[in-house]
C-alpha atoms as a PDB file:
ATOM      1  CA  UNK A   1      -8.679  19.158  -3.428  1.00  0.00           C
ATOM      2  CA  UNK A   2     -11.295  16.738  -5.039  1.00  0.00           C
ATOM      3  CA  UNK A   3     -10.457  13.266  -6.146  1.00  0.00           C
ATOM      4  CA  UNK A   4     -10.425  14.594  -9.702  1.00  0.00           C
ATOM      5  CA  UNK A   5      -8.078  16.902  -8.955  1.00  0.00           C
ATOM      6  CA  UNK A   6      -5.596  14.020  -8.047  1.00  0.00           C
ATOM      7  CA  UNK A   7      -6.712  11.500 -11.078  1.00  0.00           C
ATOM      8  CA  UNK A   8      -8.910  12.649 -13.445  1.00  0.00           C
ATOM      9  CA  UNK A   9     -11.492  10.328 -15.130  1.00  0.00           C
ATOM     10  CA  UNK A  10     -10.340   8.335 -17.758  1.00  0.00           C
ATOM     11  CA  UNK A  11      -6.937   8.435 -15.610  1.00  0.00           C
ATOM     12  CA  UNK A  12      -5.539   4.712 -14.048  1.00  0.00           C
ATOM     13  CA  UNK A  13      -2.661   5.961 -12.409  1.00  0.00           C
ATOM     14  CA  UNK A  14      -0.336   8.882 -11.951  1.00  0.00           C
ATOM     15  CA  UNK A  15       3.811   8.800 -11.082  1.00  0.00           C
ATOM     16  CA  UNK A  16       4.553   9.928  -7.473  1.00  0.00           C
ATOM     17  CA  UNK A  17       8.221  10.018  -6.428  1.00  0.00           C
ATOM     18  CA  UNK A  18       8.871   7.969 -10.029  1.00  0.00           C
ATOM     19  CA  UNK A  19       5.862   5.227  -8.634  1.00  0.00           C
ATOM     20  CA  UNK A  20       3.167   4.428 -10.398  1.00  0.00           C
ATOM     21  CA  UNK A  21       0.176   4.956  -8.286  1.00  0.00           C
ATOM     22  CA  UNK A  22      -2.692   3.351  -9.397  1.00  0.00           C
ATOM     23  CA  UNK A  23      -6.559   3.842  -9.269  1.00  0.00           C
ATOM     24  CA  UNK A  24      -7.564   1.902  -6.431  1.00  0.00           C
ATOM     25  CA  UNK A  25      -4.479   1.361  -4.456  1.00  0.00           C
ATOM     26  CA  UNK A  26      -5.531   2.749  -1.009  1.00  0.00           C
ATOM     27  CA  UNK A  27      -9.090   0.479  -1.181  1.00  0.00           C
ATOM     28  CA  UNK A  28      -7.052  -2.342  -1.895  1.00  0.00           C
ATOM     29  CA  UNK A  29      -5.068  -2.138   1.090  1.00  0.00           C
ATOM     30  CA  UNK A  30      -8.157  -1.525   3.310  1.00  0.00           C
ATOM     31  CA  UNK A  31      -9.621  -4.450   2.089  1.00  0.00           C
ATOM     32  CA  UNK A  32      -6.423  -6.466   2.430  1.00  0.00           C
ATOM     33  CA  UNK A  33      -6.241  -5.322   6.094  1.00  0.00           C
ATOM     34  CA  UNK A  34      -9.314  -5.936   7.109  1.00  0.00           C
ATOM     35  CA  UNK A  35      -9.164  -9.164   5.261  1.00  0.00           C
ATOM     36  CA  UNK A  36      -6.481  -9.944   6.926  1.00  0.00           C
ATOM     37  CA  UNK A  37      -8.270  -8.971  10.614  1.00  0.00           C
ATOM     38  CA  UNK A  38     -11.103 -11.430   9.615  1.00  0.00           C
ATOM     39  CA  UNK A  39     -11.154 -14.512  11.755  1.00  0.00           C
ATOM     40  CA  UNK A  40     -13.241 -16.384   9.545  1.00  0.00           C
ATOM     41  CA  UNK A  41     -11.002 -15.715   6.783  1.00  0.00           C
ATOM     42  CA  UNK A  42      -9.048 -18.860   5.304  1.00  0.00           C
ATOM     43  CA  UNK A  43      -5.496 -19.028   5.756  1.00  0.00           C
ATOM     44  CA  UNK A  44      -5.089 -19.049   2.072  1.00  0.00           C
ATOM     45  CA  UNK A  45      -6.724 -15.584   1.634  1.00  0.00           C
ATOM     46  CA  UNK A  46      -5.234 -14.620   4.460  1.00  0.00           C
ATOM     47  CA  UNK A  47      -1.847 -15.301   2.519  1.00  0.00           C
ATOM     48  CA  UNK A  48      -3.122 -13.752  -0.785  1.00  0.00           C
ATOM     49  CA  UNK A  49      -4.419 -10.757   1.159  1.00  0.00           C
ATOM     50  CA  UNK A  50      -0.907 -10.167   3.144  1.00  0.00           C
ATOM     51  CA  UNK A  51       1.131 -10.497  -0.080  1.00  0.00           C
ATOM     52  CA  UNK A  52      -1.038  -8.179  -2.060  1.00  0.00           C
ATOM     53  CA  UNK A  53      -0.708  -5.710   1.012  1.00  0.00           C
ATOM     54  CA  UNK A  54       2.864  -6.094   0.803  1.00  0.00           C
ATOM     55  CA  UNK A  55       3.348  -5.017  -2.908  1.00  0.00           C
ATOM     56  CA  UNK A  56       0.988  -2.038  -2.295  1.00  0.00           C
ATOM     57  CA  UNK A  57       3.759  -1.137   0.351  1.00  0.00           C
ATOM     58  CA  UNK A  58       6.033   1.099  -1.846  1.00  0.00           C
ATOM     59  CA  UNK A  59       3.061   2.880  -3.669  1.00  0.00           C
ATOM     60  CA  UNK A  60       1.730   3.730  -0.673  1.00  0.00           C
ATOM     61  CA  UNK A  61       4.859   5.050   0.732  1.00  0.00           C
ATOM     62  CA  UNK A  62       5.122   7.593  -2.467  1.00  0.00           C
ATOM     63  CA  UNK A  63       1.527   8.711  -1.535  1.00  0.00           C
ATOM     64  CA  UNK A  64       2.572   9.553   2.320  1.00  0.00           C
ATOM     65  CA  UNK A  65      -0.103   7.161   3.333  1.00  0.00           C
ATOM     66  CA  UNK A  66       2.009   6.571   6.345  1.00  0.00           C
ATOM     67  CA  UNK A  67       2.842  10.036   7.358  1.00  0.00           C
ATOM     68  CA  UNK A  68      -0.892  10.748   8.084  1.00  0.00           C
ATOM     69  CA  UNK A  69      -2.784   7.736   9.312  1.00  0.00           C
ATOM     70  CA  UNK A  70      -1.825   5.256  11.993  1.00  0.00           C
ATOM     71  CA  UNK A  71      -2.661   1.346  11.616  1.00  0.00           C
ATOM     72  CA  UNK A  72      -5.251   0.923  14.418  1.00  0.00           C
ATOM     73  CA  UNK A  73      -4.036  -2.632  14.802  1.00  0.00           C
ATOM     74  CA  UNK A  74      -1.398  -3.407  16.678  1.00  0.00           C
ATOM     75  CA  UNK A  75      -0.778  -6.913  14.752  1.00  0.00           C
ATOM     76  CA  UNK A  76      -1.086  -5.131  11.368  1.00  0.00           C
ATOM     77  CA  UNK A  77       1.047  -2.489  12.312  1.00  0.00           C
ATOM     78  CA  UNK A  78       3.691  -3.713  13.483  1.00  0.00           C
ATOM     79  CA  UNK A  79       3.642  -6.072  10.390  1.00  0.00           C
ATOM     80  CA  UNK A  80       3.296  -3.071   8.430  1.00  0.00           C
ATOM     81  CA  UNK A  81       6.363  -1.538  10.119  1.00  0.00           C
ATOM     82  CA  UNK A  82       8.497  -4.098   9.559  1.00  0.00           C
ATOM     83  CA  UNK A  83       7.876  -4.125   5.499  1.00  0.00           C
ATOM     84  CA  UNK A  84       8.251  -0.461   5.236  1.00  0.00           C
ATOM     85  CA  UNK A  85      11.699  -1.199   7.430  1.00  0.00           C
ATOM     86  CA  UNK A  86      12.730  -4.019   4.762  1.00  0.00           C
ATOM     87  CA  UNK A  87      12.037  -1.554   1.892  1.00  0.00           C
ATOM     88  CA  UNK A  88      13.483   1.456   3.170  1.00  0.00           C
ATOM     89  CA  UNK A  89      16.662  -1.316   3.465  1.00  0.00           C
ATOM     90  CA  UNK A  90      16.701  -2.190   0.091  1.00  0.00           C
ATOM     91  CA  UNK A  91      19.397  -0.753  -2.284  1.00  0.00           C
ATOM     92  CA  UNK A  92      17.749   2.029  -4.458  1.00  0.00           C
ATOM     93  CA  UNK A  93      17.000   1.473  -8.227  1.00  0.00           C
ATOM     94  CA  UNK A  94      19.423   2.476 -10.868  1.00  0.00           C
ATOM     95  CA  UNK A  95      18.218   6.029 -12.105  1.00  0.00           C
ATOM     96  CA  UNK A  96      16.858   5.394 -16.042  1.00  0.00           C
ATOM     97  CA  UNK A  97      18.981   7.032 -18.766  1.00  0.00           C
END
């Protein structure tokens, strides 16, 4: 399967397990973690980066990011791990009429 395949140009997103998954979602959270791994990062980015990471969370999920790669860093994922376990908490949404 080519990338095509999954979103086709002129495509932004597609609905995964009733998520939007948009163009760009998985290169946002790379940058986000590495961000995040960067030393000479500022704490404020560092902030932005982790809360943008965060919301990427449940898309990601949907994909199956998480069923087929392993976080490399301990730190980030264990901090990963305990988002997913905070979401996977949370009380499902209503189904839409």
């Amino acid at each position: 399967m080519q990338a095509q395949d999954v979103l086709p140009d002129g495509q932004d997103f597609v609905i995964r397990n009733g998520l939007p998954l948009r163009k760009g979602s998985v290169g946002a959270f790379l940058i986000n973690a590495q961000l995040l791994q960067d030393p000479n990062a500022s704490a404020e980015a560092k902030q932005a980066a982790e809360r943008d990471l965060i919301d990427l969370l449940p898309a990601l999920e949907a994909l199956g990011l998480f069923d087929v790669f392993e976080l490399r860093s301990p730190t980030l994922r264990d901090e990963v791990a305990r988002h997913r376990a905070a979401l996977s908490c949370a009380p499902a949404a209503a189904p839409r009429a």
